[in-house]
C-alpha atoms as a PDB file:
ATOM      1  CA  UNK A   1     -27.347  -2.435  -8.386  1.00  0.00           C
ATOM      2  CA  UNK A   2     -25.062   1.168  -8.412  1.00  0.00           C
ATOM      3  CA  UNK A   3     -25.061   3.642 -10.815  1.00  0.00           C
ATOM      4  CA  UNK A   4     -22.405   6.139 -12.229  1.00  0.00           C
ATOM      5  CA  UNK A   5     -23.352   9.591 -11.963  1.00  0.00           C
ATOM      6  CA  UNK A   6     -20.789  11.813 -13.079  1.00  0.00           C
ATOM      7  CA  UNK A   7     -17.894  10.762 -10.910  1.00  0.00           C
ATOM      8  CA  UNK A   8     -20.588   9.999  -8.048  1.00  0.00           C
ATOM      9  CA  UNK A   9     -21.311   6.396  -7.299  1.00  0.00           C
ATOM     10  CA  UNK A  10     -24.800   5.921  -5.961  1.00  0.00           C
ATOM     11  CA  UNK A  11     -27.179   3.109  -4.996  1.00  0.00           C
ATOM     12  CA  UNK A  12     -30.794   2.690  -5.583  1.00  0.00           C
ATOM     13  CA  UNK A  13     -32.060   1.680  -2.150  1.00  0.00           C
ATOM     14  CA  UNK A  14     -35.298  -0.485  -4.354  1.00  0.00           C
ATOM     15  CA  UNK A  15     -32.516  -2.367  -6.129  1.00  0.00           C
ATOM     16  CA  UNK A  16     -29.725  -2.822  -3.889  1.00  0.00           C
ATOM     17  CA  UNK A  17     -31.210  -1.938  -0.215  1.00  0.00           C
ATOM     18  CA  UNK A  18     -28.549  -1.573   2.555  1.00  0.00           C
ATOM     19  CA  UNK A  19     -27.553  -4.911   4.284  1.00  0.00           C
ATOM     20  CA  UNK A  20     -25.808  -5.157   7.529  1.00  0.00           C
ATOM     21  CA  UNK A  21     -23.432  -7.812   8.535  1.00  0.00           C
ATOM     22  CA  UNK A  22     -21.256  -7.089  11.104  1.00  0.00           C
ATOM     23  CA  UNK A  23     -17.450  -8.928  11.200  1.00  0.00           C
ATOM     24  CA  UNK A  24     -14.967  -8.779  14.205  1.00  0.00           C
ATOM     25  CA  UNK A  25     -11.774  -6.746  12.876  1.00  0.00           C
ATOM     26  CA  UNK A  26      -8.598  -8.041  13.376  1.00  0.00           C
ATOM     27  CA  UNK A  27      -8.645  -6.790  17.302  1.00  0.00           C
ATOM     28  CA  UNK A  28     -11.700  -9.022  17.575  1.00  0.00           C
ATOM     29  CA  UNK A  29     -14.371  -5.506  17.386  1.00  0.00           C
ATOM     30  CA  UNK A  30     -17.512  -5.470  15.128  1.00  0.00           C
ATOM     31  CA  UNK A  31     -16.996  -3.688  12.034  1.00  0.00           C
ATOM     32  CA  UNK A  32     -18.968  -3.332   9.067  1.00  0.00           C
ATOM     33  CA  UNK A  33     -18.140  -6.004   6.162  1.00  0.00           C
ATOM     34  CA  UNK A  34     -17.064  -4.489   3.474  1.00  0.00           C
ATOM     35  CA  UNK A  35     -19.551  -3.686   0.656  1.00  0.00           C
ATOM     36  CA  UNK A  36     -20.782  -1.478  -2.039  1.00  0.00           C
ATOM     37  CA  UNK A  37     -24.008  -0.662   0.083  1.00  0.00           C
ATOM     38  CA  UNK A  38     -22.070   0.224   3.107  1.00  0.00           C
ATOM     39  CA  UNK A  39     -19.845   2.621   1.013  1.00  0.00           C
ATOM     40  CA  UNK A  40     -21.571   4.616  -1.586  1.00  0.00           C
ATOM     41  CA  UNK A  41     -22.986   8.144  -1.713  1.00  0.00           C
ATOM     42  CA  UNK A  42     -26.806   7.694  -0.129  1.00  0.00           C
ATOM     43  CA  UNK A  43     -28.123  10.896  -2.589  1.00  0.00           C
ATOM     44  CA  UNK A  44     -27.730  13.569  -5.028  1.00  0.00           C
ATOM     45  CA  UNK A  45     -26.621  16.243  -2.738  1.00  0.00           C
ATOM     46  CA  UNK A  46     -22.822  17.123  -1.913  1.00  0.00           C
ATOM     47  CA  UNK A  47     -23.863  16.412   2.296  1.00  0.00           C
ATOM     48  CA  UNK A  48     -24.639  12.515   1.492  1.00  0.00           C
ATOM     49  CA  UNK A  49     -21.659  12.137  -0.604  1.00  0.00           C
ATOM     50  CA  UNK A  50     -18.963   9.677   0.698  1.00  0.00           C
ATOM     51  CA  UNK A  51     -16.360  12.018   0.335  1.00  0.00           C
ATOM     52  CA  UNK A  52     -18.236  14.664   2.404  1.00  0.00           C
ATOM     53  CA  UNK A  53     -18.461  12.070   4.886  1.00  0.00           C
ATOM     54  CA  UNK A  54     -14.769  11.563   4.857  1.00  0.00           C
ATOM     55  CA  UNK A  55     -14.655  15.421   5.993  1.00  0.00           C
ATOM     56  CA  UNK A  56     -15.571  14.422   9.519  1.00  0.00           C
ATOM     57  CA  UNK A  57     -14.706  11.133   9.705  1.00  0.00           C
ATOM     58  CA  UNK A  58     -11.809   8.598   8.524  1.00  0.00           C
ATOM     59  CA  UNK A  59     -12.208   5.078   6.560  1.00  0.00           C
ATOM     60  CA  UNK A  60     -11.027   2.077   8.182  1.00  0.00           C
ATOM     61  CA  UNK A  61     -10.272  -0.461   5.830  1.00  0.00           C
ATOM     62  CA  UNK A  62      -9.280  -4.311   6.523  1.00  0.00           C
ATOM     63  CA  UNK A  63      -8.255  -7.453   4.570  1.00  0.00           C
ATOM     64  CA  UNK A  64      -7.603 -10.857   6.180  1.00  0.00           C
ATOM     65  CA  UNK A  65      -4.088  -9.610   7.722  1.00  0.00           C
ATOM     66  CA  UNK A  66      -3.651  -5.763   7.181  1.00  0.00           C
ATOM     67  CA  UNK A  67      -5.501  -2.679   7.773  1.00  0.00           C
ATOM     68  CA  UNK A  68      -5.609   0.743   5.463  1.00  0.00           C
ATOM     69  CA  UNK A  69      -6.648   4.155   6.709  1.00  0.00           C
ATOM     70  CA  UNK A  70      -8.300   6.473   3.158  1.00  0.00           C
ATOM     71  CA  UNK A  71      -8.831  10.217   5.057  1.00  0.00           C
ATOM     72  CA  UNK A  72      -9.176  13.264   4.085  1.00  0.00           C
ATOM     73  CA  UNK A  73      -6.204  15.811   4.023  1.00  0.00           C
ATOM     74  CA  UNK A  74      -7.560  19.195   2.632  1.00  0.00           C
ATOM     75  CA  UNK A  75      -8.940  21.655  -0.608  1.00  0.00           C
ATOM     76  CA  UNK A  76      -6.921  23.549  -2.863  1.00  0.00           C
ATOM     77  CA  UNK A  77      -8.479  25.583  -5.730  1.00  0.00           C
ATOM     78  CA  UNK A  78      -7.200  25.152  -8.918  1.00  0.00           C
ATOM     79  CA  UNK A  79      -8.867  27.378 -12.224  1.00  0.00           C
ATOM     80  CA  UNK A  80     -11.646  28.032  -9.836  1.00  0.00           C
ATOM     81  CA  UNK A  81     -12.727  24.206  -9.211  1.00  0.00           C
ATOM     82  CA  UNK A  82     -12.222  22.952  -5.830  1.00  0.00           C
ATOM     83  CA  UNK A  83     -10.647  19.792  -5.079  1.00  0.00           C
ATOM     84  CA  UNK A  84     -10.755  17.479  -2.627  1.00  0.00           C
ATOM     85  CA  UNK A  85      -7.495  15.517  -1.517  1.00  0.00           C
ATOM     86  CA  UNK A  86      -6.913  12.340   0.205  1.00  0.00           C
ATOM     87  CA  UNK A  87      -3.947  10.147   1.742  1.00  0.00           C
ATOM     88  CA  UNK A  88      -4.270   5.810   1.362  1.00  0.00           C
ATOM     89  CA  UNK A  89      -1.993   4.412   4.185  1.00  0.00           C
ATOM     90  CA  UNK A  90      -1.727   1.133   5.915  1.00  0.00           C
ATOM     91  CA  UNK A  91      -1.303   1.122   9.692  1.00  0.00           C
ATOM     92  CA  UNK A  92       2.194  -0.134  10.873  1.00  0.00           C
ATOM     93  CA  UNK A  93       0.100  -1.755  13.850  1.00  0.00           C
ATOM     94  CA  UNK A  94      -3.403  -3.398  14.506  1.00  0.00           C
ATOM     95  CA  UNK A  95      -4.524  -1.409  17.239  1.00  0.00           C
ATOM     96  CA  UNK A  96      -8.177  -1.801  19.016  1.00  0.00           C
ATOM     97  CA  UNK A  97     -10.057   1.899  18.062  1.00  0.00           C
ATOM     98  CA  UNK A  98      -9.681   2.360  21.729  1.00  0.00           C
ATOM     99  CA  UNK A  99      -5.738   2.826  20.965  1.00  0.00           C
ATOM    100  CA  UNK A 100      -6.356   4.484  17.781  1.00  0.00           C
ATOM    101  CA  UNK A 101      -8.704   7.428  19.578  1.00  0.00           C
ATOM    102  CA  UNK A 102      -5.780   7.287  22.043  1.00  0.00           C
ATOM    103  CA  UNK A 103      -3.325   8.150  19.045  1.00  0.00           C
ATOM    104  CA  UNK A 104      -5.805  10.636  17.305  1.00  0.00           C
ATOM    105  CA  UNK A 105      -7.780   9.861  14.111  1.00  0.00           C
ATOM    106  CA  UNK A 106      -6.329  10.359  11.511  1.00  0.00           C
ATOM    107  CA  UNK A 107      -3.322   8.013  12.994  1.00  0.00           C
ATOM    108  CA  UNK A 108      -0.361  10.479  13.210  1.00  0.00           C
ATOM    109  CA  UNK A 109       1.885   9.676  10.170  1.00  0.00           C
ATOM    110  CA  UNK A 110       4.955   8.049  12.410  1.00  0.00           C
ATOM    111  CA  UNK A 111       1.688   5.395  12.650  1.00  0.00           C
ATOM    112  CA  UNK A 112       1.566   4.585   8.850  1.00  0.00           C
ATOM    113  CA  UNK A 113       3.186   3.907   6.194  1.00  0.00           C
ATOM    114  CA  UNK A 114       1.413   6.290   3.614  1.00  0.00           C
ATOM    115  CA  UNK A 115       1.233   4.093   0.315  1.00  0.00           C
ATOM    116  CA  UNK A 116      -0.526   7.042  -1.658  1.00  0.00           C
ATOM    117  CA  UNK A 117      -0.303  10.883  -1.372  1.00  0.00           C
ATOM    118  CA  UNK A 118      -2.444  13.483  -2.956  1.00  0.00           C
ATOM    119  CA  UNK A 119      -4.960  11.473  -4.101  1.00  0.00           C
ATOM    120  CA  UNK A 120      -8.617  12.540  -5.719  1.00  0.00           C
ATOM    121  CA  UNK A 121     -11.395  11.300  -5.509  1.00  0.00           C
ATOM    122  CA  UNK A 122     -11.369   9.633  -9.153  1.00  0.00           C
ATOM    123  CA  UNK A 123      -7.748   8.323  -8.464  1.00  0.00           C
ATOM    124  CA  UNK A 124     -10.175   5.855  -6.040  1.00  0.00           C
ATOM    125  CA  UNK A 125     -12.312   3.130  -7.508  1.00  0.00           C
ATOM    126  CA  UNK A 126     -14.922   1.407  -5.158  1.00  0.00           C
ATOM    127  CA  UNK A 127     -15.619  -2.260  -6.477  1.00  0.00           C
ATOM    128  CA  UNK A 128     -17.955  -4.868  -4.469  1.00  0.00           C
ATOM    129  CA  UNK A 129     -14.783  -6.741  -2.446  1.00  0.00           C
ATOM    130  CA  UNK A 130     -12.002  -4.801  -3.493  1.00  0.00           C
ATOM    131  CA  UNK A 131     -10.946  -1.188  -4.006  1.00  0.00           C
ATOM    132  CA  UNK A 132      -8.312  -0.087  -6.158  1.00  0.00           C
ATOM    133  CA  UNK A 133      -6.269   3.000  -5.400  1.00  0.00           C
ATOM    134  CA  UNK A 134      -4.261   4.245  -8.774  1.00  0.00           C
ATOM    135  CA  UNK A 135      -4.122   1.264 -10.441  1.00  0.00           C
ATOM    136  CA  UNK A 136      -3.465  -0.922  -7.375  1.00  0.00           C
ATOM    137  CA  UNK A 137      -5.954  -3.551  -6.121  1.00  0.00           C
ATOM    138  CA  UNK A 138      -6.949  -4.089  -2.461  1.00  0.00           C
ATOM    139  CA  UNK A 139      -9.616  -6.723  -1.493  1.00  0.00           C
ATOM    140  CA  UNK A 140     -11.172  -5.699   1.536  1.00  0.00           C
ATOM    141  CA  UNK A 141     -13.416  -7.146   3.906  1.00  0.00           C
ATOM    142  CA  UNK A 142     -14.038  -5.176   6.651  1.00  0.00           C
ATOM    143  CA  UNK A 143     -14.762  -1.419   6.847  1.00  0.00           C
ATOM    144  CA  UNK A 144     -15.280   0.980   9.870  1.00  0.00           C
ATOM    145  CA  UNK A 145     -15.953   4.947   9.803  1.00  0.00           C
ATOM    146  CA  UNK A 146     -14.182   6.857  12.366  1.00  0.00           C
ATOM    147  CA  UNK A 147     -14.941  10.476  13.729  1.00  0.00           C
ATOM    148  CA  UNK A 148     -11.974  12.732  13.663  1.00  0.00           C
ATOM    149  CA  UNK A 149     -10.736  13.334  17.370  1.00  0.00           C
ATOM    150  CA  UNK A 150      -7.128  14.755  18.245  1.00  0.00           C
ATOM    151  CA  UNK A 151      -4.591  12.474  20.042  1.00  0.00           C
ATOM    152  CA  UNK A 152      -4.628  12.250  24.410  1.00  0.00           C
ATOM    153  CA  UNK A 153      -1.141  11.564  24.046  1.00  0.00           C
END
């Protein structure tokens, strides 16, 4: 069971306690299936908030035949509330996360096509298969947090 607080999506670790089931990604690597445990905000404060997460690392995101990158692109103040923005893009190629650290993570942009720009955190809604990303549905199955690195190339 999950919980709306505020904008915050949180789990109660009695009621719904993590599970772990590990896929193989479409490059045949273990990857976290997809699920409302392995994504939500583990507390109260900002530092265990998903989107704080997404400040260090990137979201990998797969369905049965295409994979999505959700990461973090910067703050601007507006009426002096801070706001967090994202970009939702799907990766023009499957590459093993070898290849992607090779690239740099975030994947430079000539290595998506970005389906979403500017995006807030309430533009995103996080659903138990699926997410949906301004009114647009994606059902997911596998998931996989990256750390930022910068490109070798």
């Amino acid at each position: 069971m999950s919980y709306d607080i505020g904008t915050r999506l949180m789990c109660n670790p009695a009621v719904c306690p993590p599970q772990v089931t590990v896929l193989y990604n479409l490059c045949n690597e273990p990857w976290l299936k997809y699920s409302m445990s392995s994504i939500c905000d583990r507390g109260l404060k900002s530092s265990q908030w998903t989107s704080s997460r997404l400040r260090e690392e990137v979201l990998y995101l797969e369905t049965s035949r295409q994979r999505y990158e959700l990461a973090y692109t910067g703050t601007s103040s507006t009426d002096g509330t801070q706001v967090d923005y994202y970009t939702f893009g799907e990766c023009k190629q499957i590459l093993p996360v070898v290849g992607m650290r090779q690239l740099g993570v975030p994947l430079p942009t000539n290595e998506l096509n970005i389906l979403e720009y500017n995006l807030t955190w309430d533009d995103i809604q996080w659903a138990n298969m699926s997410m949906t990303v301004r009114g647009k549905q994606y059902k997911m199955l596998r998931m996989h947090f990256m750390p930022r690195c910068k490109g070798s190339q």
